[in-house]
PDB file of N, CA and C in Angstrom:
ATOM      1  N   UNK A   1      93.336  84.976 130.770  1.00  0.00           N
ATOM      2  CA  UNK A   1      92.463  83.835 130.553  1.00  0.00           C
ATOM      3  C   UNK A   1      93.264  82.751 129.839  1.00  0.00           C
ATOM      4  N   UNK A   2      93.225  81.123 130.300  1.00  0.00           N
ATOM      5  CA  UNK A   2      93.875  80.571 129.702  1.00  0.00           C
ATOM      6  C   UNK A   2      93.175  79.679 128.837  1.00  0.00           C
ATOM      7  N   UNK A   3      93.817  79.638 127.880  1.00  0.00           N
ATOM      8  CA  UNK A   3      93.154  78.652 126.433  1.00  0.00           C
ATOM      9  C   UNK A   3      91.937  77.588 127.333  1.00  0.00           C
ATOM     10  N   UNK A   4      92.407  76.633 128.157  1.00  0.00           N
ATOM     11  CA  UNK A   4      90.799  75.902 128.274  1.00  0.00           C
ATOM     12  C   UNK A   4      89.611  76.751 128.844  1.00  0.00           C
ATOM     13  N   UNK A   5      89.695  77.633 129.296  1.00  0.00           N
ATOM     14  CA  UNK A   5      88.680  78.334 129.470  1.00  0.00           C
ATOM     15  C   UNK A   5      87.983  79.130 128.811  1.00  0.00           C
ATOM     16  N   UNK A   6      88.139  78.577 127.129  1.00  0.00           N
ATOM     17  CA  UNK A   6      87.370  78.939 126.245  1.00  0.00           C
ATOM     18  C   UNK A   6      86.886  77.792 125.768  1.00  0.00           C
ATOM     19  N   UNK A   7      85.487  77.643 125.867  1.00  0.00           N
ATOM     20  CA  UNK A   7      84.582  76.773 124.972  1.00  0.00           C
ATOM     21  C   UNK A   7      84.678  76.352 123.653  1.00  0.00           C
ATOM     22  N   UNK A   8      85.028  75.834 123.097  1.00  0.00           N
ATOM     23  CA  UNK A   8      85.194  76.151 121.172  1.00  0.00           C
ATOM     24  C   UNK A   8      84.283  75.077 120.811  1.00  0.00           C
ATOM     25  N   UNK A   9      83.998  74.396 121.400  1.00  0.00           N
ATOM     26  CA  UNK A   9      82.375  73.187 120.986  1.00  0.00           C
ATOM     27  C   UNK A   9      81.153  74.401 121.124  1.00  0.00           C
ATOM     28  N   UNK A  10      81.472  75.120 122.347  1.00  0.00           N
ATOM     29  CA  UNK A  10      80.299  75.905 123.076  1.00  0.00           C
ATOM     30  C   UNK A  10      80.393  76.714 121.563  1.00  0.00           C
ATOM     31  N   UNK A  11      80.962  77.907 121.161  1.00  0.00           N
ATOM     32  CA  UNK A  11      81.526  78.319 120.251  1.00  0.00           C
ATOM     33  C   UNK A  11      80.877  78.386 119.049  1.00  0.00           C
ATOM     34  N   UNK A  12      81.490  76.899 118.610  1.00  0.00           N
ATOM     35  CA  UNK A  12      81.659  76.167 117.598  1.00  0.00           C
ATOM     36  C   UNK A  12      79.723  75.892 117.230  1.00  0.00           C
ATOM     37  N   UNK A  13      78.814  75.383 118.257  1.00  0.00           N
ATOM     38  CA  UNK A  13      77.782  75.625 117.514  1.00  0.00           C
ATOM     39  C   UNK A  13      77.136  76.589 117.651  1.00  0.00           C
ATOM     40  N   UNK A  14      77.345  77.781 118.616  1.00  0.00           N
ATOM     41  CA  UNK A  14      76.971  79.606 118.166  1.00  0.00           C
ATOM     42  C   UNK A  14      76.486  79.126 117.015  1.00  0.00           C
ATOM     43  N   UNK A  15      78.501  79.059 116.002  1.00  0.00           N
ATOM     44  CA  UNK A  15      78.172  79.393 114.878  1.00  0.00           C
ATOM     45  C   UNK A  15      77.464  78.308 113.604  1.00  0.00           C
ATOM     46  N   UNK A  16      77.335  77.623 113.927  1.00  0.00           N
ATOM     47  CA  UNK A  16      76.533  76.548 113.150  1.00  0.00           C
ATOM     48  C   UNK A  16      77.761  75.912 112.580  1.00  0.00           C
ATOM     49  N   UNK A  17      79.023  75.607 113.163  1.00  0.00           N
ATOM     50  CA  UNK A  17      80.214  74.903 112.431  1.00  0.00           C
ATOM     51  C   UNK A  17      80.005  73.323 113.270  1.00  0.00           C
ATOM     52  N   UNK A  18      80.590  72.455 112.501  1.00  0.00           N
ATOM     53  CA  UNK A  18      80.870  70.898 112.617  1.00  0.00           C
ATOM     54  C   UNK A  18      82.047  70.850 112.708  1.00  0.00           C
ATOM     55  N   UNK A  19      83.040  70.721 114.149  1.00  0.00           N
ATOM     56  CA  UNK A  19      84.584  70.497 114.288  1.00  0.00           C
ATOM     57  C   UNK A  19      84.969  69.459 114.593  1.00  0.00           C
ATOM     58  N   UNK A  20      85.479  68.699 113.654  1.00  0.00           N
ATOM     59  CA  UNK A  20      86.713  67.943 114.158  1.00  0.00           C
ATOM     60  C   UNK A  20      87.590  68.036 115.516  1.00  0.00           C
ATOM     61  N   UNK A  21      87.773  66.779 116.109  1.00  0.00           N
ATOM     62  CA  UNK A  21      88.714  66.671 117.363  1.00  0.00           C
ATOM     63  C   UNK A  21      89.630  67.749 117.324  1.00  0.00           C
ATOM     64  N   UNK A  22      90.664  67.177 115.819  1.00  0.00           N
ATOM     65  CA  UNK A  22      91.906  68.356 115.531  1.00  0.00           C
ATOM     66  C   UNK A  22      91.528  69.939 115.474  1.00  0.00           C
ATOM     67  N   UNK A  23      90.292  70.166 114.952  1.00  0.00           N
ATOM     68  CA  UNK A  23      89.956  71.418 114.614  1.00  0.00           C
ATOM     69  C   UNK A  23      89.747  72.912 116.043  1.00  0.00           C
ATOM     70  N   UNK A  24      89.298  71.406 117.124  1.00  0.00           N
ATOM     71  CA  UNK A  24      88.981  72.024 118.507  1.00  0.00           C
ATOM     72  C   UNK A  24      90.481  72.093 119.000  1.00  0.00           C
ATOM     73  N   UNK A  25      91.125  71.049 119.028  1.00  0.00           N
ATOM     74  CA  UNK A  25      92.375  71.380 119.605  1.00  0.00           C
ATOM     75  C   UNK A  25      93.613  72.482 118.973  1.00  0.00           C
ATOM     76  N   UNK A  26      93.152  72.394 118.047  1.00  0.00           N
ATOM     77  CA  UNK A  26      93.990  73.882 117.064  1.00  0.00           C
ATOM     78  C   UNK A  26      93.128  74.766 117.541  1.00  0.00           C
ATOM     79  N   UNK A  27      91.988  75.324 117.339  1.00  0.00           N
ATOM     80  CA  UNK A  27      91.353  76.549 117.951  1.00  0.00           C
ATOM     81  C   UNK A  27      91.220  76.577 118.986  1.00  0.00           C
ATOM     82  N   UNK A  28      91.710  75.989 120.304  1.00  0.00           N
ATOM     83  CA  UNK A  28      91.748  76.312 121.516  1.00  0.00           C
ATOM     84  C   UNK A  28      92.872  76.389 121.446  1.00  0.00           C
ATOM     85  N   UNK A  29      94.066  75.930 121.155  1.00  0.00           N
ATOM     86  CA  UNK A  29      95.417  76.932 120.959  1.00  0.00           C
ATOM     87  C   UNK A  29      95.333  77.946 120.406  1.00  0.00           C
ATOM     88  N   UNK A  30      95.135  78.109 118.758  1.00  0.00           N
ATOM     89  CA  UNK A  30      95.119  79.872 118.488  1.00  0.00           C
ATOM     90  C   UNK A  30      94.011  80.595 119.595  1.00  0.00           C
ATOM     91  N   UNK A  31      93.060  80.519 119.760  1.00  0.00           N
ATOM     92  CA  UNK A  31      92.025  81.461 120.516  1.00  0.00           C
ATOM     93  C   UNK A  31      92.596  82.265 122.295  1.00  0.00           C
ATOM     94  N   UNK A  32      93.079  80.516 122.680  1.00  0.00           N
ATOM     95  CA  UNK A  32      94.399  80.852 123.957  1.00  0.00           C
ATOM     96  C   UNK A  32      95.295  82.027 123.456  1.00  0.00           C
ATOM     97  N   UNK A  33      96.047  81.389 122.346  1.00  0.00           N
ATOM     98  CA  UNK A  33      97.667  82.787 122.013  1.00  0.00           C
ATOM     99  C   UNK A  33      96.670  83.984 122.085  1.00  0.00           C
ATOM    100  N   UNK A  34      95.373  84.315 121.305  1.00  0.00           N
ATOM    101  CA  UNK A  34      95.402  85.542 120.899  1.00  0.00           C
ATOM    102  C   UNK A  34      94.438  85.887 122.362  1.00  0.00           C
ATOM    103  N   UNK A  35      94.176  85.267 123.474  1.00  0.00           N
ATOM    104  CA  UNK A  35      93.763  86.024 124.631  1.00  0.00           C
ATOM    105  C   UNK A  35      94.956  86.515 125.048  1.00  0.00           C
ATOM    106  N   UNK A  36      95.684  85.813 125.218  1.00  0.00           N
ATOM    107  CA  UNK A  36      97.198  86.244 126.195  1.00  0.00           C
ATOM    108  C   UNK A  36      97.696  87.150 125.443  1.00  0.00           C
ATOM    109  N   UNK A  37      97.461  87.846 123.856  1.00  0.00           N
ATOM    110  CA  UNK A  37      98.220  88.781 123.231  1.00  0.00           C
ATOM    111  C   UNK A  37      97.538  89.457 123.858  1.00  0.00           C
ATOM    112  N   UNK A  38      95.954  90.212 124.418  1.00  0.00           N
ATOM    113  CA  UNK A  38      95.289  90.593 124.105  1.00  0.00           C
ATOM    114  C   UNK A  38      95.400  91.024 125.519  1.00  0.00           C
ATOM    115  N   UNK A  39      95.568  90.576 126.510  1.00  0.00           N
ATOM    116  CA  UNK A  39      96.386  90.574 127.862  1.00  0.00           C
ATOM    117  C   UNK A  39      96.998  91.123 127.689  1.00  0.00           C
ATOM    118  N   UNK A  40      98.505  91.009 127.413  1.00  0.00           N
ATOM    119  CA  UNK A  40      99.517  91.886 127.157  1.00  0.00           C
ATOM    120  C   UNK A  40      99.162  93.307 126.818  1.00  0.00           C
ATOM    121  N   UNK A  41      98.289  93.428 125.914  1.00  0.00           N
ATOM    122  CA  UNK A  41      98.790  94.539 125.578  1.00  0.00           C
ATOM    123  C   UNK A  41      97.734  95.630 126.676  1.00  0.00           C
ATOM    124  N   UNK A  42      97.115  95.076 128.087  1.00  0.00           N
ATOM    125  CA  UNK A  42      96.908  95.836 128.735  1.00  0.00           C
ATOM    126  C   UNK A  42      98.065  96.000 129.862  1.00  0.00           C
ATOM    127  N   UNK A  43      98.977  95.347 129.931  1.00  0.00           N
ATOM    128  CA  UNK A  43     100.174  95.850 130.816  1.00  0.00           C
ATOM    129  C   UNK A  43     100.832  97.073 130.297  1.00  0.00           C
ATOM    130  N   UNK A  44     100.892  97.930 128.818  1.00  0.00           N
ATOM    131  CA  UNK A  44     101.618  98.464 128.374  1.00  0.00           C
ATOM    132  C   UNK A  44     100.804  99.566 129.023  1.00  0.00           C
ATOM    133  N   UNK A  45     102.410 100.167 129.260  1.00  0.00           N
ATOM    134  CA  UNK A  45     102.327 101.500 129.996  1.00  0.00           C
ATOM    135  C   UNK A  45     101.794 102.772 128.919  1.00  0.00           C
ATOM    136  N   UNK A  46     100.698 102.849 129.225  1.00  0.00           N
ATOM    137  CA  UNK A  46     100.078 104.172 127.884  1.00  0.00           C
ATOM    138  C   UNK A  46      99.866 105.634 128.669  1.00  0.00           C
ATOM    139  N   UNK A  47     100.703 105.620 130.272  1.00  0.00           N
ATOM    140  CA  UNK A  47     100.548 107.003 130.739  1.00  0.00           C
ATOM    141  C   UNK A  47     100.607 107.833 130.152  1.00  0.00           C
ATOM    142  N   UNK A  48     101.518 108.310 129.440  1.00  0.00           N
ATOM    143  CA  UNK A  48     102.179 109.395 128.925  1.00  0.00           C
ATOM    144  C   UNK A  48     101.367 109.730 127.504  1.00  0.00           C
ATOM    145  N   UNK A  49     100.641 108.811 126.741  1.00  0.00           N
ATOM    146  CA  UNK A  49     100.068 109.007 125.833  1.00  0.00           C
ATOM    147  C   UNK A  49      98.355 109.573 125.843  1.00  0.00           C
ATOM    148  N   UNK A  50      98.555 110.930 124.747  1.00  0.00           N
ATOM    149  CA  UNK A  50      97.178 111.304 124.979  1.00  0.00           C
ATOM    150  C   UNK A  50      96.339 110.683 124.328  1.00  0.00           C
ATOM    151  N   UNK A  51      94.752 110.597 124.725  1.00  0.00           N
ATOM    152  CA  UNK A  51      93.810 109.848 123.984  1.00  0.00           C
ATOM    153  C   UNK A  51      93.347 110.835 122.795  1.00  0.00           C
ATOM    154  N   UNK A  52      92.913 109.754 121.854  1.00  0.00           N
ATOM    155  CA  UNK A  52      92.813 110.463 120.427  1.00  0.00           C
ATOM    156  C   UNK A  52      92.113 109.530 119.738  1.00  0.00           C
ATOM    157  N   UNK A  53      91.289 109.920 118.880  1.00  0.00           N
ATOM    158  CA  UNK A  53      90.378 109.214 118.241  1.00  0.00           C
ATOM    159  C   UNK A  53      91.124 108.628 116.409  1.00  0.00           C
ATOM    160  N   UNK A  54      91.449 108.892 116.385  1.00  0.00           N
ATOM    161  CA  UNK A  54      92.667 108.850 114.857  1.00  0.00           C
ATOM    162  C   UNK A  54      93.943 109.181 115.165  1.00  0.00           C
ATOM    163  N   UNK A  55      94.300 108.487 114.264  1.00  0.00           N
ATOM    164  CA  UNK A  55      96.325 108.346 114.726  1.00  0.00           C
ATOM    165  C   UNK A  55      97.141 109.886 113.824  1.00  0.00           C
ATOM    166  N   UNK A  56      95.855 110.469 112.834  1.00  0.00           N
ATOM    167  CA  UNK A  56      96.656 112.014 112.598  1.00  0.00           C
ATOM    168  C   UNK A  56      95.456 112.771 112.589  1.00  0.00           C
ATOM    169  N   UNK A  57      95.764 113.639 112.323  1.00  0.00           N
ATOM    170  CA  UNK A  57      95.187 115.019 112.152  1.00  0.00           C
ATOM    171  C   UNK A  57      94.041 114.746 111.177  1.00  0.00           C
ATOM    172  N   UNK A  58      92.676 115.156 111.254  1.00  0.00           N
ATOM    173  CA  UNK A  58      91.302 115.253 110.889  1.00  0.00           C
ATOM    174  C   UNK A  58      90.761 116.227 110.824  1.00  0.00           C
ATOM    175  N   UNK A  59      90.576 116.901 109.187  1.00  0.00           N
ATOM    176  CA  UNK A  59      90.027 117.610 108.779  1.00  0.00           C
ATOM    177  C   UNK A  59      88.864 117.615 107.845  1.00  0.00           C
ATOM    178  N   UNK A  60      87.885 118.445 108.034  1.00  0.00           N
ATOM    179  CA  UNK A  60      86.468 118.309 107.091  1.00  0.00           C
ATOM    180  C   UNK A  60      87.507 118.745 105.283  1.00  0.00           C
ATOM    181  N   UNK A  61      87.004 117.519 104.244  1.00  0.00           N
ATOM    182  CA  UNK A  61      87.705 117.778 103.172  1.00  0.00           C
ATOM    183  C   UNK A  61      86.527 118.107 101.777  1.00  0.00           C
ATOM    184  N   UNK A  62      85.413 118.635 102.408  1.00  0.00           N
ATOM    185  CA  UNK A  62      84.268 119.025 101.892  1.00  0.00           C
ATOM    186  C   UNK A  62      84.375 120.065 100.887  1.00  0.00           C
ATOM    187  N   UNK A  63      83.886 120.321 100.136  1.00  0.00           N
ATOM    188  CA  UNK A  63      84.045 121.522  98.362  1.00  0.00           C
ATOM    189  C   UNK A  63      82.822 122.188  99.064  1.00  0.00           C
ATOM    190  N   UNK A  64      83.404 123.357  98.640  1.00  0.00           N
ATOM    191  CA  UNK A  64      82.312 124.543  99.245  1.00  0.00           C
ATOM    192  C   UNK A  64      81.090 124.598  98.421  1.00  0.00           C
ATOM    193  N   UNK A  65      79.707 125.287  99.258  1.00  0.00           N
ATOM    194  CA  UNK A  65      78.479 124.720  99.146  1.00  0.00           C
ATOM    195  C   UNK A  65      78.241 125.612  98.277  1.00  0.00           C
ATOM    196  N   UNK A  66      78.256 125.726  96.745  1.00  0.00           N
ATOM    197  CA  UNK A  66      78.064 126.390  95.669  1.00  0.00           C
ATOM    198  C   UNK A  66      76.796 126.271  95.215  1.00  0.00           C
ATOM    199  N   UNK A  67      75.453 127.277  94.981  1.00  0.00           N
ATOM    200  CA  UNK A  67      74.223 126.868  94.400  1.00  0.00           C
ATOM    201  C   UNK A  67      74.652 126.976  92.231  1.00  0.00           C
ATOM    202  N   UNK A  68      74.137 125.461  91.763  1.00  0.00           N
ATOM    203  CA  UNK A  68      74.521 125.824  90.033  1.00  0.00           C
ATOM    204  C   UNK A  68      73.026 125.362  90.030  1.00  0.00           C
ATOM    205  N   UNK A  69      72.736 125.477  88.619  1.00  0.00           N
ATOM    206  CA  UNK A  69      71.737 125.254  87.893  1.00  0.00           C
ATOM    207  C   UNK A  69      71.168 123.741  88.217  1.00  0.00           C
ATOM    208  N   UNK A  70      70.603 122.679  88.158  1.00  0.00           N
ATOM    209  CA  UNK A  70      70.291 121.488  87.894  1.00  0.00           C
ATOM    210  C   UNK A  70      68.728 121.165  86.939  1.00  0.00           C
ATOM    211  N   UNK A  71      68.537 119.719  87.068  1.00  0.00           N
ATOM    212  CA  UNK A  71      67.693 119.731  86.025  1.00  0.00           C
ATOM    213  C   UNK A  71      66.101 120.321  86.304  1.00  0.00           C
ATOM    214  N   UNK A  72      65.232 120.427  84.905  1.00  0.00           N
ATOM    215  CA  UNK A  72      63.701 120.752  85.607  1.00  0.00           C
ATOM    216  C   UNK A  72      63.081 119.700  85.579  1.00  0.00           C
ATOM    217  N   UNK A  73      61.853 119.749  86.106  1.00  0.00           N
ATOM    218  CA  UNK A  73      61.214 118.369  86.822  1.00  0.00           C
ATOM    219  C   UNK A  73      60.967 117.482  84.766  1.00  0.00           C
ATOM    220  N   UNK A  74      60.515 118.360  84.154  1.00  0.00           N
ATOM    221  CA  UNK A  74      60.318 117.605  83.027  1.00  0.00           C
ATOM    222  C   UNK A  74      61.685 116.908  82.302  1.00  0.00           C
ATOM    223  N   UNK A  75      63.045 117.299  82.490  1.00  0.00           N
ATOM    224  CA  UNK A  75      63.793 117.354  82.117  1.00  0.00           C
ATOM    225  C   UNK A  75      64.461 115.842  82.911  1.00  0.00           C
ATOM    226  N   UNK A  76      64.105 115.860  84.476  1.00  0.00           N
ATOM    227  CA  UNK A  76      64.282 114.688  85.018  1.00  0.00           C
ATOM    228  C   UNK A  76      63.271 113.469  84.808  1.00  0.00           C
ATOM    229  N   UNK A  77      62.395 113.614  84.655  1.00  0.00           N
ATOM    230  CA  UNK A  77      61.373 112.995  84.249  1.00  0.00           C
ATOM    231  C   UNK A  77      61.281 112.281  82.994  1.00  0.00           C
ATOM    232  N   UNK A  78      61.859 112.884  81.769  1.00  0.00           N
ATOM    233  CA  UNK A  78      62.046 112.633  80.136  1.00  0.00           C
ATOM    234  C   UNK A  78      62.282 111.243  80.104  1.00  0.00           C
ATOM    235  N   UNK A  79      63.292 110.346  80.663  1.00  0.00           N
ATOM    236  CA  UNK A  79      63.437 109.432  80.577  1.00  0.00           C
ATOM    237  C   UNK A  79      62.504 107.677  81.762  1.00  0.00           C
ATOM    238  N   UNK A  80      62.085 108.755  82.773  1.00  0.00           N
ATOM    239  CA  UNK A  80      61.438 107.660  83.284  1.00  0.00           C
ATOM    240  C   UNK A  80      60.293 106.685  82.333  1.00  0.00           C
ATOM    241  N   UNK A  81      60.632 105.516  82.770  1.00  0.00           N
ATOM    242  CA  UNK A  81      59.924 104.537  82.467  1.00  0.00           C
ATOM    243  C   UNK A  81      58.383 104.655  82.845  1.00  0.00           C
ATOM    244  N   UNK A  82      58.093 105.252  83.993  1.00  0.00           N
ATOM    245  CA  UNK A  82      56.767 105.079  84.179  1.00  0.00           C
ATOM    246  C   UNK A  82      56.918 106.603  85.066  1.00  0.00           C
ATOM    247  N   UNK A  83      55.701 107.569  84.478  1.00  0.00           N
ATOM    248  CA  UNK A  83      55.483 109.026  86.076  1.00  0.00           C
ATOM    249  C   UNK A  83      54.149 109.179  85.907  1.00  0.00           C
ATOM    250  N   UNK A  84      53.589 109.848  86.946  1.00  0.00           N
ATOM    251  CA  UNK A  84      51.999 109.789  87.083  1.00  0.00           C
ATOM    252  C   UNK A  84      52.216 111.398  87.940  1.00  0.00           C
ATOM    253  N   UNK A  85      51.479 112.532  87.240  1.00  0.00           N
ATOM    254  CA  UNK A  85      51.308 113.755  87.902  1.00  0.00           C
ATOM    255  C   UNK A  85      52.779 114.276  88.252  1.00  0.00           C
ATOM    256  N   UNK A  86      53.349 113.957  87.173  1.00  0.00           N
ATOM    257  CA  UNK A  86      54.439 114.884  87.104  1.00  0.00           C
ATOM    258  C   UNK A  86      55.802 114.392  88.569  1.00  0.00           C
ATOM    259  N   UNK A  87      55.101 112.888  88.705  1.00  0.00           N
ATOM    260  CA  UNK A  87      56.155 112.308  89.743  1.00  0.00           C
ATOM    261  C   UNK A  87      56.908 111.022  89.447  1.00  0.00           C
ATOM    262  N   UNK A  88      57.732 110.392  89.852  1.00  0.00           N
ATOM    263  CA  UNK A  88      58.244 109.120  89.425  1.00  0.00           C
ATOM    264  C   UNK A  88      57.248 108.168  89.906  1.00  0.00           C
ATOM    265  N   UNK A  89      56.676 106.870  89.312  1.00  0.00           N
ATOM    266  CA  UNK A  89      55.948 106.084  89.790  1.00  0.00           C
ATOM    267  C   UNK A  89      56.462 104.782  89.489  1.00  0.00           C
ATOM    268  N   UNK A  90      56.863 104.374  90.846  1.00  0.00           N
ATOM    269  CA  UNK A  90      57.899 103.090  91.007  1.00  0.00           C
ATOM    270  C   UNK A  90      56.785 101.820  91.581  1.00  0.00           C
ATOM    271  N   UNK A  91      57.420 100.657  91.252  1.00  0.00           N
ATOM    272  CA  UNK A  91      56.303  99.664  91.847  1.00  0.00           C
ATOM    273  C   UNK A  91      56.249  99.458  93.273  1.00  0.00           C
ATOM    274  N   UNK A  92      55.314  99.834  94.343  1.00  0.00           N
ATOM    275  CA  UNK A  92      55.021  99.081  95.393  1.00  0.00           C
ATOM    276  C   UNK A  92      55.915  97.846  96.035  1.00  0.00           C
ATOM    277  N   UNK A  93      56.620  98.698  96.876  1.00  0.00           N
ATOM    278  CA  UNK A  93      57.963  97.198  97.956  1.00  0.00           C
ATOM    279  C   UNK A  93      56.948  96.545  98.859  1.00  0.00           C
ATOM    280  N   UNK A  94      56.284  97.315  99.842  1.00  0.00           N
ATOM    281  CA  UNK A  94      55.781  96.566 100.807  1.00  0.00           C
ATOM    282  C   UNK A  94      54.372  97.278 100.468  1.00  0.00           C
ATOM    283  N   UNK A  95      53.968  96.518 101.782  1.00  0.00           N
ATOM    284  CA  UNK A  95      52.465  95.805 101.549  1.00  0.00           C
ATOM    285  C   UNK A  95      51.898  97.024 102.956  1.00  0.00           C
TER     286      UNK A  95
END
């Protein structure tokens, strides 16, 4: 794809931007280079390479599922600001 065949006015109010003459003619040059990089790099020969989701080795790095003690409901509770029946009682988000 070559640089004028990208819109950058079209673009340009997507994003709610105000460009300058210069601003369009600089971003239709960079936006051009980085199609034609972007090109390129589908000519590269990737036969030989297997597909892979990460560039190394992926392992689960998880701590084993140990049951310990934790707190009791009164004990979590001690400090709330506000509980009603032995539950946390937070203010109402939606309606």
């Amino acid at each position: 794809m070559a640089a004028p065949e990208i819109d950058v006015r079209y673009v340009a109010q997507l994003a709610r931007l105000q460009l300058t003459e210069d601003e369009v003619r600089t971003f239709q040059d960079q936006l051009g280079q980085i199609v034609d990089f972007v090109a390129s790099l589908g000519r590269v020969d990737v036969s030989g390479v297997e597909p892979t989701a990460h560039t190394s080795d992926v392992w689960n790095v998880f701590r084993e599922d140990v049951a310990k003690d934790s707190f009791t409901a009164a004990e979590a509770l001690a400090n709330a600001p506000r509980q009603a029946n032995g539950l946390f009682s937070v203010t109402k988000v939606l309606e």
